[in-house]
N, C-alpha and C. Protein backbone atom coordinates (compact mmCIF):
# COMPACT_ATOMS: atom_id res chain seq x y z
N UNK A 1 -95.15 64.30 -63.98
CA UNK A 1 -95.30 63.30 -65.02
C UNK A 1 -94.90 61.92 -64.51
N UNK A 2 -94.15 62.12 -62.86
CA UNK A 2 -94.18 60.52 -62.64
C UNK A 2 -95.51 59.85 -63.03
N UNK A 3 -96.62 59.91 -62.49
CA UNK A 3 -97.77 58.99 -62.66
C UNK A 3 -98.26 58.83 -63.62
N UNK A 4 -98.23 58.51 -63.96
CA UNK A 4 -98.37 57.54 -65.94
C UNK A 4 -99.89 56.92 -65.57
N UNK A 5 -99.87 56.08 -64.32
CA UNK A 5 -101.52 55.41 -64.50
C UNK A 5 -102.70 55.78 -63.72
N UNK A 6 -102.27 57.29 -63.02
CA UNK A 6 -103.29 58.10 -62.59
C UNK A 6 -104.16 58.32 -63.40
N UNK A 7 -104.94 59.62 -62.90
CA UNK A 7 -105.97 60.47 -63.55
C UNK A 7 -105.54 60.39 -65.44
N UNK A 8 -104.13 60.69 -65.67
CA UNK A 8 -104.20 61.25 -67.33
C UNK A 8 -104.64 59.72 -67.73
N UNK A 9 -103.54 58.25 -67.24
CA UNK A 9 -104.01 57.00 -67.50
C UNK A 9 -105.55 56.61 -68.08
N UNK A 10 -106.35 56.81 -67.17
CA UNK A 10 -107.82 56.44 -67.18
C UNK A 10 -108.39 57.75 -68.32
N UNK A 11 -108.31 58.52 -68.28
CA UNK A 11 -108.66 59.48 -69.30
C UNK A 11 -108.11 58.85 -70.69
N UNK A 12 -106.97 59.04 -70.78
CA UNK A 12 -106.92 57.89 -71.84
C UNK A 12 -107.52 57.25 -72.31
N UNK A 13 -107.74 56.19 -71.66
CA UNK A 13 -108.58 55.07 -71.54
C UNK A 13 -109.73 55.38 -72.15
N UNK A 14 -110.39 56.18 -71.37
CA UNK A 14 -111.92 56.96 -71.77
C UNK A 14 -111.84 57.14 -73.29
N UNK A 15 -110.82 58.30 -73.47
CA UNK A 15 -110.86 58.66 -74.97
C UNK A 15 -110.82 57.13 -76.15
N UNK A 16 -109.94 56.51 -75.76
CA UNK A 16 -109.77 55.43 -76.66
C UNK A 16 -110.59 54.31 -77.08
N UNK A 17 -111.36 54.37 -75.71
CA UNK A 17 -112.91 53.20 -75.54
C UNK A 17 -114.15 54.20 -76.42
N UNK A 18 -113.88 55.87 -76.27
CA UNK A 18 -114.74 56.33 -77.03
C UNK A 18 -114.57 57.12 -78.35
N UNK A 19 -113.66 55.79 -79.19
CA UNK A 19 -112.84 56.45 -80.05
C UNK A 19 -112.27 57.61 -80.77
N UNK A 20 -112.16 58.41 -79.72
CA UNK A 20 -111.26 59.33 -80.12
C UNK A 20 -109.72 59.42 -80.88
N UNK A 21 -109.40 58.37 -79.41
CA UNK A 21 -107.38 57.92 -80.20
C UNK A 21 -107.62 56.85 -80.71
N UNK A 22 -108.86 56.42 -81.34
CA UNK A 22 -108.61 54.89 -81.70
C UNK A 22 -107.96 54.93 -82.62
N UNK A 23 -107.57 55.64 -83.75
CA UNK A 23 -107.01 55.82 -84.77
C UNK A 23 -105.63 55.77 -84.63
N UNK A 24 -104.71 56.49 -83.02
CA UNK A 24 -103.78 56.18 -83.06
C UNK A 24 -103.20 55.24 -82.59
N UNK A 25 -104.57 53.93 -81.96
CA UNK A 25 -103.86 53.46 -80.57
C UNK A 25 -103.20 52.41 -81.15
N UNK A 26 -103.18 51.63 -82.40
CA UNK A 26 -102.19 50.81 -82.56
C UNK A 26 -100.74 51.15 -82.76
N UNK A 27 -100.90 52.47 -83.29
CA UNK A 27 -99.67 53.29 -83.46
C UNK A 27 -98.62 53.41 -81.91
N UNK A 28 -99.46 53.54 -81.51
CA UNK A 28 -98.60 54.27 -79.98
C UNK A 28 -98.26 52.76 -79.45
N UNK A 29 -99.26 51.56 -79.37
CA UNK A 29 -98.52 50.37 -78.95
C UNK A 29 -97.91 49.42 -79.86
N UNK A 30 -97.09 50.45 -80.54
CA UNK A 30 -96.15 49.52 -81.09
C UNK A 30 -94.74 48.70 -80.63
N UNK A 31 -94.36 50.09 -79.80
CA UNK A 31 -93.18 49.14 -79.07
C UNK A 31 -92.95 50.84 -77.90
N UNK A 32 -91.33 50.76 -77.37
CA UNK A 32 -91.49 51.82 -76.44
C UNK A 32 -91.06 52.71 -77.13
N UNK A 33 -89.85 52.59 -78.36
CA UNK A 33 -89.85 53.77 -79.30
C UNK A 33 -91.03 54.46 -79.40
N UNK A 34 -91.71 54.30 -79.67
CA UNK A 34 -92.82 55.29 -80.21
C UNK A 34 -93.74 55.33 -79.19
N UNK A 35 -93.71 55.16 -77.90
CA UNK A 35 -94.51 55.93 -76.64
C UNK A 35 -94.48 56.65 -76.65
N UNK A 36 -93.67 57.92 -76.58
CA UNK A 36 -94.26 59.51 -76.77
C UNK A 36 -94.18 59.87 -78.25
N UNK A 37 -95.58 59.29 -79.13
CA UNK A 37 -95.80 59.77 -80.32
C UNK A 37 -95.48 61.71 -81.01
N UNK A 38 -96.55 61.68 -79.84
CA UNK A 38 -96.64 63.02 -80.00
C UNK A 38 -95.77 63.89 -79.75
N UNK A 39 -94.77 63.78 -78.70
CA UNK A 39 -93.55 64.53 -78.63
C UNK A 39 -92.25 64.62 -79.43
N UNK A 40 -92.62 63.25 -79.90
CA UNK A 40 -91.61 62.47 -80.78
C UNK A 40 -92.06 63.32 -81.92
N UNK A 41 -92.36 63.42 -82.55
CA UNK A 41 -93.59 63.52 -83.96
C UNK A 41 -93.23 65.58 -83.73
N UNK A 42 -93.54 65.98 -82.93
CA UNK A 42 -93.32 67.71 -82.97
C UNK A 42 -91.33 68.01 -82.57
N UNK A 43 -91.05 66.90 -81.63
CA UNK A 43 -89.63 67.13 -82.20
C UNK A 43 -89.01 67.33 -83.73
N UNK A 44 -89.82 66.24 -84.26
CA UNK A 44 -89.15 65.94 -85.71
C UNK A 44 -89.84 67.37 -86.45
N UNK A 45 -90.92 67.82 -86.09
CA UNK A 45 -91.12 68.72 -87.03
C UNK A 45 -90.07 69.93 -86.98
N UNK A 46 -90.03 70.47 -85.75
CA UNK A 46 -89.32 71.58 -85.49
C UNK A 46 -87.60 71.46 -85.71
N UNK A 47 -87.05 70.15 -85.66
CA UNK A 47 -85.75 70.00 -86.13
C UNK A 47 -84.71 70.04 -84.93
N UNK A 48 -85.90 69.36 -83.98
CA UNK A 48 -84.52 69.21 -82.45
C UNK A 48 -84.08 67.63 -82.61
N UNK A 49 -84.30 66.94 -83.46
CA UNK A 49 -83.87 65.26 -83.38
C UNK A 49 -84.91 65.05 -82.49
N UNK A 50 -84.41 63.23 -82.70
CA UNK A 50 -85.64 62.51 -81.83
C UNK A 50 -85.56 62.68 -80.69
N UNK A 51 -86.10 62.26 -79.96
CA UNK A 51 -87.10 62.56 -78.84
C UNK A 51 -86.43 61.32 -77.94
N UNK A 52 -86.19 61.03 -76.50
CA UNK A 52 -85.80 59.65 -76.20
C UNK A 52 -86.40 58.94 -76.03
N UNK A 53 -86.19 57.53 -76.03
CA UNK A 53 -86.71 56.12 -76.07
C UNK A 53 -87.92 56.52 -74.35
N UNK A 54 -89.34 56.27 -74.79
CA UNK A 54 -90.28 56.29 -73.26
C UNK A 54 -90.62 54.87 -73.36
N UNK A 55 -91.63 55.02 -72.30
CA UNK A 55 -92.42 53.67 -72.03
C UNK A 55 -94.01 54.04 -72.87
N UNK A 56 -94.79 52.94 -73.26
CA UNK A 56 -95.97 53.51 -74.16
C UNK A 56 -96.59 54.30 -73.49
N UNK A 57 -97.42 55.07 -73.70
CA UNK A 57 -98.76 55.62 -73.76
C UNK A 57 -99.94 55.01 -72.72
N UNK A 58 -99.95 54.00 -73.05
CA UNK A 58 -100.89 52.95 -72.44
C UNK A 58 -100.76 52.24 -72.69
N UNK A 59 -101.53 51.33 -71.81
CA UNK A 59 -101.15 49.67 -71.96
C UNK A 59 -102.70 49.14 -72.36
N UNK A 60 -103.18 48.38 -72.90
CA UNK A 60 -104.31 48.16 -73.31
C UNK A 60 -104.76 47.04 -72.62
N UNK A 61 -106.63 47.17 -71.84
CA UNK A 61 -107.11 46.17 -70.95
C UNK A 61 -107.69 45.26 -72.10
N UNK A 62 -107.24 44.13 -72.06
CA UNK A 62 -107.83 42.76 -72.58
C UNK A 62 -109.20 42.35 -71.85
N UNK A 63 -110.55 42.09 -72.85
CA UNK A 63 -111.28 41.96 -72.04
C UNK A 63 -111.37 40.49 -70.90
N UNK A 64 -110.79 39.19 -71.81
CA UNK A 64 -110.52 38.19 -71.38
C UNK A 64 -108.66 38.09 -71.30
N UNK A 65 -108.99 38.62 -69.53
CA UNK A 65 -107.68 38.86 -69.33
C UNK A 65 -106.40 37.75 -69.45
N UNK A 66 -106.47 36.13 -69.18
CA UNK A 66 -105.09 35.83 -69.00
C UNK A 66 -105.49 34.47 -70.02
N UNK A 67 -106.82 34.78 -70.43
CA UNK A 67 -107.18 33.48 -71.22
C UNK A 67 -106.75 33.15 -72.85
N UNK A 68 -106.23 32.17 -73.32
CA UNK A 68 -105.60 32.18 -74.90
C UNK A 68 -106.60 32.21 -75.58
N UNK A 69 -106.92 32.41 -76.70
CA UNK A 69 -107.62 32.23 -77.08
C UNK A 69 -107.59 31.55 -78.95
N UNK A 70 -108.48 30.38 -78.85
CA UNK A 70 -108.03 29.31 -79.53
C UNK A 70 -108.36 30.07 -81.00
N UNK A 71 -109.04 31.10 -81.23
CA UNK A 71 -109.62 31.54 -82.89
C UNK A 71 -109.00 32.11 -83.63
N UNK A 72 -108.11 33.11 -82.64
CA UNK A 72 -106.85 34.01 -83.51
C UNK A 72 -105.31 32.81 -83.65
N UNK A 73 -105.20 32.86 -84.82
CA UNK A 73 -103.30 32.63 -84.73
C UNK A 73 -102.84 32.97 -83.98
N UNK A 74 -101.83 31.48 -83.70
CA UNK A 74 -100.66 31.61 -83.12
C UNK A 74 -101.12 31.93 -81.17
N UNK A 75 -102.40 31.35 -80.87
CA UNK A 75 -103.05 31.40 -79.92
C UNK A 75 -102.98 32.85 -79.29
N UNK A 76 -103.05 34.20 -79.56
CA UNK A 76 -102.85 35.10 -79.24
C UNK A 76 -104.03 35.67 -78.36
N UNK A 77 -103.96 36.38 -77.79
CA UNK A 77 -105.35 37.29 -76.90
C UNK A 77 -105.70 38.39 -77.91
N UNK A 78 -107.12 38.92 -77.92
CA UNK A 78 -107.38 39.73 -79.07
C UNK A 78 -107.11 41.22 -78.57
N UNK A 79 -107.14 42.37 -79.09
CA UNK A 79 -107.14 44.00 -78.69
C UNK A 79 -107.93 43.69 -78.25
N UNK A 80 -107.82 44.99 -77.10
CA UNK A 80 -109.07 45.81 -76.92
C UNK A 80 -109.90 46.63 -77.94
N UNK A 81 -108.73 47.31 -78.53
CA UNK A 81 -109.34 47.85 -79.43
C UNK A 81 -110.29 47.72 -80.78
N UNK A 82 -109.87 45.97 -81.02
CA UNK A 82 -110.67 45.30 -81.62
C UNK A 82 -111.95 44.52 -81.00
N UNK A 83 -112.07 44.46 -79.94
CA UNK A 83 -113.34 44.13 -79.72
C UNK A 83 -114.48 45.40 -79.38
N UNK A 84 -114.02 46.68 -79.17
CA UNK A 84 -114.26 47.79 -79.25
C UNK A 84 -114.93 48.11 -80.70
N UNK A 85 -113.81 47.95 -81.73
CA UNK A 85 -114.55 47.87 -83.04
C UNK A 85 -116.16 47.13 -83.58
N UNK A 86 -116.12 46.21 -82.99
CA UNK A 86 -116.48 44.99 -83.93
C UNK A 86 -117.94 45.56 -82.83
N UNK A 87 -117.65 45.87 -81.51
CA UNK A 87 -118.99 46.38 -81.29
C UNK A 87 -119.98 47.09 -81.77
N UNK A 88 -119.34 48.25 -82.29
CA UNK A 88 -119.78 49.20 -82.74
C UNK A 88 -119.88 49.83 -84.29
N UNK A 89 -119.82 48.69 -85.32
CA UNK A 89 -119.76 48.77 -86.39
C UNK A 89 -120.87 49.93 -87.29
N UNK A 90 -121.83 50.78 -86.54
CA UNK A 90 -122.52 51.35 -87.13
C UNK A 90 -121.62 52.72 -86.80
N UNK A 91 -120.77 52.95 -85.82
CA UNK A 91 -120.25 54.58 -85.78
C UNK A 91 -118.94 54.55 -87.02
N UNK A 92 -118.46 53.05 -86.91
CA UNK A 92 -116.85 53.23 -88.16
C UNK A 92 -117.73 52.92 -89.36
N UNK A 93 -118.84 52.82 -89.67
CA UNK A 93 -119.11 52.49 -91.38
C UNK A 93 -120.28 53.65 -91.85
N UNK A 94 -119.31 54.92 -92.04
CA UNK A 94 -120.50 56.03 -92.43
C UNK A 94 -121.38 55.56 -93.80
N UNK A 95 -122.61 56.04 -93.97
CA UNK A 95 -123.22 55.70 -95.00
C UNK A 95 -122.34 56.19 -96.33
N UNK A 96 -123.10 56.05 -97.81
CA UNK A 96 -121.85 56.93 -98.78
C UNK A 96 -122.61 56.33 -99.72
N UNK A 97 -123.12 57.78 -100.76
CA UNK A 97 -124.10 57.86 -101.24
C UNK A 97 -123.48 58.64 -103.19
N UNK A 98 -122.47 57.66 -103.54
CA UNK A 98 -121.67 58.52 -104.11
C UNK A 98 -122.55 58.39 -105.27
N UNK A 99 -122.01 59.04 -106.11
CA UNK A 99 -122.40 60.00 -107.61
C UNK A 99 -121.57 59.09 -109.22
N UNK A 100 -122.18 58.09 -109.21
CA UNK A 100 -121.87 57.62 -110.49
C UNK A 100 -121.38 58.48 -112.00
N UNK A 101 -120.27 58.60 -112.21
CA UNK A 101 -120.10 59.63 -113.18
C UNK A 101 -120.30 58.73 -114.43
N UNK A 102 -119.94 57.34 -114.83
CA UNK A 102 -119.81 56.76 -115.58
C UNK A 102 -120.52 54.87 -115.50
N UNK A 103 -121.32 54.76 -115.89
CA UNK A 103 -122.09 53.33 -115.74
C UNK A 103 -121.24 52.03 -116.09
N UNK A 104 -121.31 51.43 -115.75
CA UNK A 104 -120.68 49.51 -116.61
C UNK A 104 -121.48 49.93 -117.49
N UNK A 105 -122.97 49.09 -117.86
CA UNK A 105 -123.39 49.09 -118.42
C UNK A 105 -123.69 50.00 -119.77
N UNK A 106 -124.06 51.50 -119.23
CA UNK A 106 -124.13 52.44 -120.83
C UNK A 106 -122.82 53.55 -120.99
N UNK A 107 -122.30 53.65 -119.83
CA UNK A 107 -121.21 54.78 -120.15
C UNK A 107 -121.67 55.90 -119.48
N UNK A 108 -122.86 56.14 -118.64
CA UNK A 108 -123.42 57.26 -118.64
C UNK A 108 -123.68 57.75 -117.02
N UNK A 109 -124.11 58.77 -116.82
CA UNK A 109 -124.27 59.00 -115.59
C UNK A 109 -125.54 58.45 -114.45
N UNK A 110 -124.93 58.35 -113.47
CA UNK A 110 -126.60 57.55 -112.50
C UNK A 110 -127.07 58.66 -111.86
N UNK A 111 -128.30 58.57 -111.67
CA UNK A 111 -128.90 59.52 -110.49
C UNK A 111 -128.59 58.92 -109.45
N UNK A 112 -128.45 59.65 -108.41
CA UNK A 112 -128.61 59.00 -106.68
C UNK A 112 -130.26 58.82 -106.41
N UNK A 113 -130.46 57.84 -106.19
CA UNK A 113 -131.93 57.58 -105.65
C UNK A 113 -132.27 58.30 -104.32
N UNK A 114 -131.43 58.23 -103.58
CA UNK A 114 -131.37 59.28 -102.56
C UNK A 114 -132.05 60.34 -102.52
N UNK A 115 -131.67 61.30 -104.02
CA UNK A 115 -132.16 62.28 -103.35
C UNK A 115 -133.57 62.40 -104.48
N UNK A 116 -133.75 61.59 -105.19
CA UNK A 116 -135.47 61.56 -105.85
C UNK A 116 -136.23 61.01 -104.70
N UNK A 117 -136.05 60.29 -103.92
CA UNK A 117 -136.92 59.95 -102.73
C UNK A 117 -136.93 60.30 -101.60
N UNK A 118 -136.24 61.79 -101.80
CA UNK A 118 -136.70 62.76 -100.77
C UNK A 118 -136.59 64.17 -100.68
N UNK A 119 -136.41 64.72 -102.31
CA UNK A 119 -136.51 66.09 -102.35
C UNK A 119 -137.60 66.03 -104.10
N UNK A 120 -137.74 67.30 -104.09
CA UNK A 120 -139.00 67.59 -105.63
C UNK A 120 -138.20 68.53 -106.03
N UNK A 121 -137.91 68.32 -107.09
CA UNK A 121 -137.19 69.82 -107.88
C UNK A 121 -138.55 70.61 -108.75
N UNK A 122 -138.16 71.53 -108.77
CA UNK A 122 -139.88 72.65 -109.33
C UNK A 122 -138.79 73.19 -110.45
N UNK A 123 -139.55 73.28 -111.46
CA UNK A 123 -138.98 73.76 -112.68
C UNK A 123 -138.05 74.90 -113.09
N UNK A 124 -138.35 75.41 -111.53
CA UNK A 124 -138.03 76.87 -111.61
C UNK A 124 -136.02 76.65 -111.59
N UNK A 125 -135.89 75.47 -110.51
CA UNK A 125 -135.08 75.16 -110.26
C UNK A 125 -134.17 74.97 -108.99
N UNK A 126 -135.34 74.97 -108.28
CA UNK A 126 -135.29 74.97 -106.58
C UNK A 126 -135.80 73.88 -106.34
N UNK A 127 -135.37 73.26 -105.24
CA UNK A 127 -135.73 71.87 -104.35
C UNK A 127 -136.27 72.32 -103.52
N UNK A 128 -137.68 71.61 -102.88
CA UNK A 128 -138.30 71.22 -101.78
C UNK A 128 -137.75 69.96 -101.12
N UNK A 129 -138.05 70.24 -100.00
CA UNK A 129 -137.45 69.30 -98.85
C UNK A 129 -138.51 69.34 -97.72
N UNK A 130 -138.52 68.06 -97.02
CA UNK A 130 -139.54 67.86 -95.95
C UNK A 130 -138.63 68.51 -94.52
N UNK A 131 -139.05 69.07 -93.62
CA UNK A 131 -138.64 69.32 -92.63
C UNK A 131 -137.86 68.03 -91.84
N UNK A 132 -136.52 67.98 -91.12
CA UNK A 132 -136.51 66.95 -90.72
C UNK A 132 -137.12 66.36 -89.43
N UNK A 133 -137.55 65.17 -88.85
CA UNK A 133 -138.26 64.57 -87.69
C UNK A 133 -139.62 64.50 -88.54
N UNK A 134 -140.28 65.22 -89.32
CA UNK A 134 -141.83 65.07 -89.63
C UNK A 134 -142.62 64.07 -89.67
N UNK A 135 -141.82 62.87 -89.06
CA UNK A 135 -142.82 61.63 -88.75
C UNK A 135 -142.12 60.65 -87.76
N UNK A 136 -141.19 61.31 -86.95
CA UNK A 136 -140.78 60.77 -85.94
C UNK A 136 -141.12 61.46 -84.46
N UNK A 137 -141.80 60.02 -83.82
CA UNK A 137 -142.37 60.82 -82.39
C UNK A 137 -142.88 61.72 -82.27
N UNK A 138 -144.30 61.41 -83.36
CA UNK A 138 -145.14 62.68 -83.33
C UNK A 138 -145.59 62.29 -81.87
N UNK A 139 -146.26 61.71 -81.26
CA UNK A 139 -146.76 60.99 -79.86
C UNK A 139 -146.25 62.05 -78.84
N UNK A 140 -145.32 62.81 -78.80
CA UNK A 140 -144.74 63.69 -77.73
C UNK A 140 -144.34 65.06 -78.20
N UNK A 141 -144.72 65.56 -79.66
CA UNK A 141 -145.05 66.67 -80.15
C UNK A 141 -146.21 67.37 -79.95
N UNK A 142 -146.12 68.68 -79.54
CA UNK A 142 -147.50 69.68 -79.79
C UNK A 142 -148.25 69.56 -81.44
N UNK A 143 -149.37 70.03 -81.35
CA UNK A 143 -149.98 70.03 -82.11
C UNK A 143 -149.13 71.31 -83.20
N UNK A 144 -148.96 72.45 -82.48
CA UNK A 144 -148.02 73.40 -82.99
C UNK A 144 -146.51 72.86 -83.40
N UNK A 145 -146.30 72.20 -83.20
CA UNK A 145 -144.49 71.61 -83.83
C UNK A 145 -144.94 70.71 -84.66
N UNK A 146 -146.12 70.22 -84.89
CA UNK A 146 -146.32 68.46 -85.87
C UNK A 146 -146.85 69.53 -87.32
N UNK A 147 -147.22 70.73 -86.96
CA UNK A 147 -148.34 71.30 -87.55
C UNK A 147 -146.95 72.60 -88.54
N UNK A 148 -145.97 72.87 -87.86
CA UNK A 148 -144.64 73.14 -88.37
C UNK A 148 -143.81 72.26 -89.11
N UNK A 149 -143.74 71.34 -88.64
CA UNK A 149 -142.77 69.83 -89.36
C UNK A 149 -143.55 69.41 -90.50
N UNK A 150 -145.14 69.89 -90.84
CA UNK A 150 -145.75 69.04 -91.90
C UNK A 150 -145.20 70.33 -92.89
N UNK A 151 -144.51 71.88 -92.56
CA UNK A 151 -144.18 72.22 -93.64
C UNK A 151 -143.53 72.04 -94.75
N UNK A 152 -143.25 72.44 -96.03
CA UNK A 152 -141.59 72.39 -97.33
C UNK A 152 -141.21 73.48 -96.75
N UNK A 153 -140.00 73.00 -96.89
CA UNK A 153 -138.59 74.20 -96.89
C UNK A 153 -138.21 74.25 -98.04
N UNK A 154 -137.42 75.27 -98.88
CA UNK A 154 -136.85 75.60 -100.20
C UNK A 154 -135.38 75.54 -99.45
N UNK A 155 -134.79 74.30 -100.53
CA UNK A 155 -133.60 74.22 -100.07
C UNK A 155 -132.13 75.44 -100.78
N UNK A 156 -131.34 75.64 -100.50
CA UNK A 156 -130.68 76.49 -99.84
C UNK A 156 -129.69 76.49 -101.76
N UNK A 157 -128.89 77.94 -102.03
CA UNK A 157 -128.83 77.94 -103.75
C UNK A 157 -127.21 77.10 -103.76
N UNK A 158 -126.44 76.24 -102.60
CA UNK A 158 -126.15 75.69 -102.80
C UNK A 158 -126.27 74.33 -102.77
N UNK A 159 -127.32 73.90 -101.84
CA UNK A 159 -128.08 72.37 -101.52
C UNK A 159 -128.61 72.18 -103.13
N UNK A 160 -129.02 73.43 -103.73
CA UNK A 160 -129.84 73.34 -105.04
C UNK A 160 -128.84 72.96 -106.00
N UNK A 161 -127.51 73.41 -106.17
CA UNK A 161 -126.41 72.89 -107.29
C UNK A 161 -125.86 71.64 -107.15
N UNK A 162 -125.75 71.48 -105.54
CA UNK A 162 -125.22 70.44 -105.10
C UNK A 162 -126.35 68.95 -105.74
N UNK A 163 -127.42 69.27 -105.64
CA UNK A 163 -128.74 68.29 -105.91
C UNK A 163 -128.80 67.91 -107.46
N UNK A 164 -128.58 69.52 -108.01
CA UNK A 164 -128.31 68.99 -109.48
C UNK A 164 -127.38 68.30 -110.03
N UNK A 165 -126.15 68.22 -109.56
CA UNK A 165 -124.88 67.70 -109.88
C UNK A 165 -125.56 66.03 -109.79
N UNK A 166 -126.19 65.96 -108.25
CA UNK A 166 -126.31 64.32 -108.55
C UNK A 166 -127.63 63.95 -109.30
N UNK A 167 -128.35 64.55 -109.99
CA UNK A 167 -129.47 64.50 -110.77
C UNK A 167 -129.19 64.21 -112.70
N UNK A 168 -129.66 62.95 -113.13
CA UNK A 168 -129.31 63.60 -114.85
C UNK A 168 -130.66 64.28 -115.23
N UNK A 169 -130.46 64.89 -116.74
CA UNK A 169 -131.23 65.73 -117.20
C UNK A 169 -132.84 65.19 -117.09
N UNK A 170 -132.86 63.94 -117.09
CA UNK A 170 -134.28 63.24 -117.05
C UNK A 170 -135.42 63.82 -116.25
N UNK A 171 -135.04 64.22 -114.73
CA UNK A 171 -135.23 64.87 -113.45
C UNK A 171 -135.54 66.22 -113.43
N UNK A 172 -134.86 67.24 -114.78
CA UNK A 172 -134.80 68.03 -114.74
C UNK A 172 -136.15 68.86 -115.54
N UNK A 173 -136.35 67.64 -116.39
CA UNK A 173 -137.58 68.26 -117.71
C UNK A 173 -138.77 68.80 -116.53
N UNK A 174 -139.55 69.60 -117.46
CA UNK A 174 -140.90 70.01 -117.30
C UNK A 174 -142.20 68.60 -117.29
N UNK A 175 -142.59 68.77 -116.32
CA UNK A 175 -143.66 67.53 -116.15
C UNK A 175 -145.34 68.24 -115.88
N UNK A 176 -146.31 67.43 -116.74
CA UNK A 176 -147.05 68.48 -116.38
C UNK A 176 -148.26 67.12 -115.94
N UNK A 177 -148.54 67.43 -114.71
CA UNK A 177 -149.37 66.28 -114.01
C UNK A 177 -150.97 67.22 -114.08
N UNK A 178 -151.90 65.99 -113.93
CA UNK A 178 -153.30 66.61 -113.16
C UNK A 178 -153.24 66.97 -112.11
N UNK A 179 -153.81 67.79 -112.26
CA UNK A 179 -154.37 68.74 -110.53
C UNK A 179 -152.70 68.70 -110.02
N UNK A 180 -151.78 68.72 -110.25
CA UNK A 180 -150.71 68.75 -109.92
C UNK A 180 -150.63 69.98 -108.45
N UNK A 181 -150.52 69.70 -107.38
CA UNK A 181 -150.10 70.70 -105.94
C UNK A 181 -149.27 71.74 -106.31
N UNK A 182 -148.25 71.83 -107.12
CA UNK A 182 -147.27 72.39 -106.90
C UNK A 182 -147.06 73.29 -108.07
N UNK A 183 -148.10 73.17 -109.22
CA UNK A 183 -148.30 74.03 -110.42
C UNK A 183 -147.75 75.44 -110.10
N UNK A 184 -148.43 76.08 -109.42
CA UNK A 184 -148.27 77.48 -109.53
C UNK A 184 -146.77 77.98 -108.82
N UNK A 185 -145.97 76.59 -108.03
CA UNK A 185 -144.65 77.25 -108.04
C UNK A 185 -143.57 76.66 -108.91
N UNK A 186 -143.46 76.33 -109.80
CA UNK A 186 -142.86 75.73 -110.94
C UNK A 186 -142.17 76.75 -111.42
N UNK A 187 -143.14 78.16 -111.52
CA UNK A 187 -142.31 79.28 -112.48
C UNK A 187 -142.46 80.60 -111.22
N UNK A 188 -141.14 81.44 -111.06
CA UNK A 188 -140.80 82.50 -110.79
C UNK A 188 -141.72 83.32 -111.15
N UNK A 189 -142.31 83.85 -110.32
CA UNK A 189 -142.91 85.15 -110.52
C UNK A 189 -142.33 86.40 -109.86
N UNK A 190 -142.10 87.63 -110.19
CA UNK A 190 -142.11 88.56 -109.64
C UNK A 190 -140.60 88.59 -108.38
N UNK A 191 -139.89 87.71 -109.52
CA UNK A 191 -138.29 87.90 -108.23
C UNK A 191 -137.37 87.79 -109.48
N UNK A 192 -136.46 88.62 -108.54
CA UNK A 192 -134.81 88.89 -109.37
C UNK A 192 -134.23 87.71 -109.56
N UNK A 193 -133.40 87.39 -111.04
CA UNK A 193 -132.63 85.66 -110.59
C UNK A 193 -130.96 86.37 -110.56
């Protein structure tokens, strides 16, 4: 464990640039108390006392190494870890597609648009769903995989509760279209419920 900025060093590194520890890395450079988080942290669980005073974890590469920089207070140099962030703002901001239980406006529940513009509920009470890819890079698909992907799948009897929960009753009525495609599977025939 002498070598601190060998092989484990740069691994580190790796993990933290590909946020793995990003979550802990402000934690761990807080000061040298808390350099061995983790040892520190399973001492306390098991009830041997703390752990002794280390040196951090890592030391973090600044990309503009010795330069001030005039935008942050107090002329400071920025993280790494923050310019790491700010790169990559599409992996830290998951989409979120939540379920209105209650409106401003009427008091009442919302549908998710989500999933009316991309599943069909059949009366019966099952969802259709498009295969996923079915219109991406057809150009390097067989005729046999484009000709698979143009199938419906019947989605699954919990995808189906789950769908209703974000659906109001509106979605749910009986609709009766011309020449409608999908007439004859609307109603159960000839299966156990």
């Amino acid at each position: 464990m002498a070598a601190r900025g060998g092989v484990s060093g740069r691994l580190l590194r790796v993990w933290l640039s590909a946020g793995i520890l990003g979550r802990w890395a402000p934690w761990a450079a807080r000061g040298p108390g808390v350099g061995r988080a983790l040892s520190g942290f399973a001492a306390r669980c098991v009830g041997q006392g703390r752990a002794a005073a280390a040196a951090p974890l890592w030391k973090p590469r600044l990309l503009s190494a010795g330069l001030p920089s005039a935008g942050l207070p107090g002329g400071g140099t920025p993280s790494a870890l923050g310019s790491i962030t700010s790169l990559l703002p599409s992996i830290l901001q998951q989409p979120a597609r939540t379920l209105t239980y209650c409106s401003l406006r009427n008091g009442k529940r919302k549908t998710v648009k989500a999933v009316i513009n991309r599943f069909l509920r059949l009366h019966n009470g099952l969802w259709v769903r498009r295969k996923a890819g079915y219109k991406k890079k057809l150009w390097k698909k067989s005729a046999a995989q484009k000709k698979r992907l143009r199938e419906l799948v019947l989605c699954t009897r919990t995808q189906c509760k789950l769908l209703d929960k974000m659906t109001t009753s509106f979605w749910k009525r009986r609709n009766w279209y011309f020449d409608d495609p999908y007439q004859k599977y609307h109603d159960r025939t000839n299966l156990r419920v």
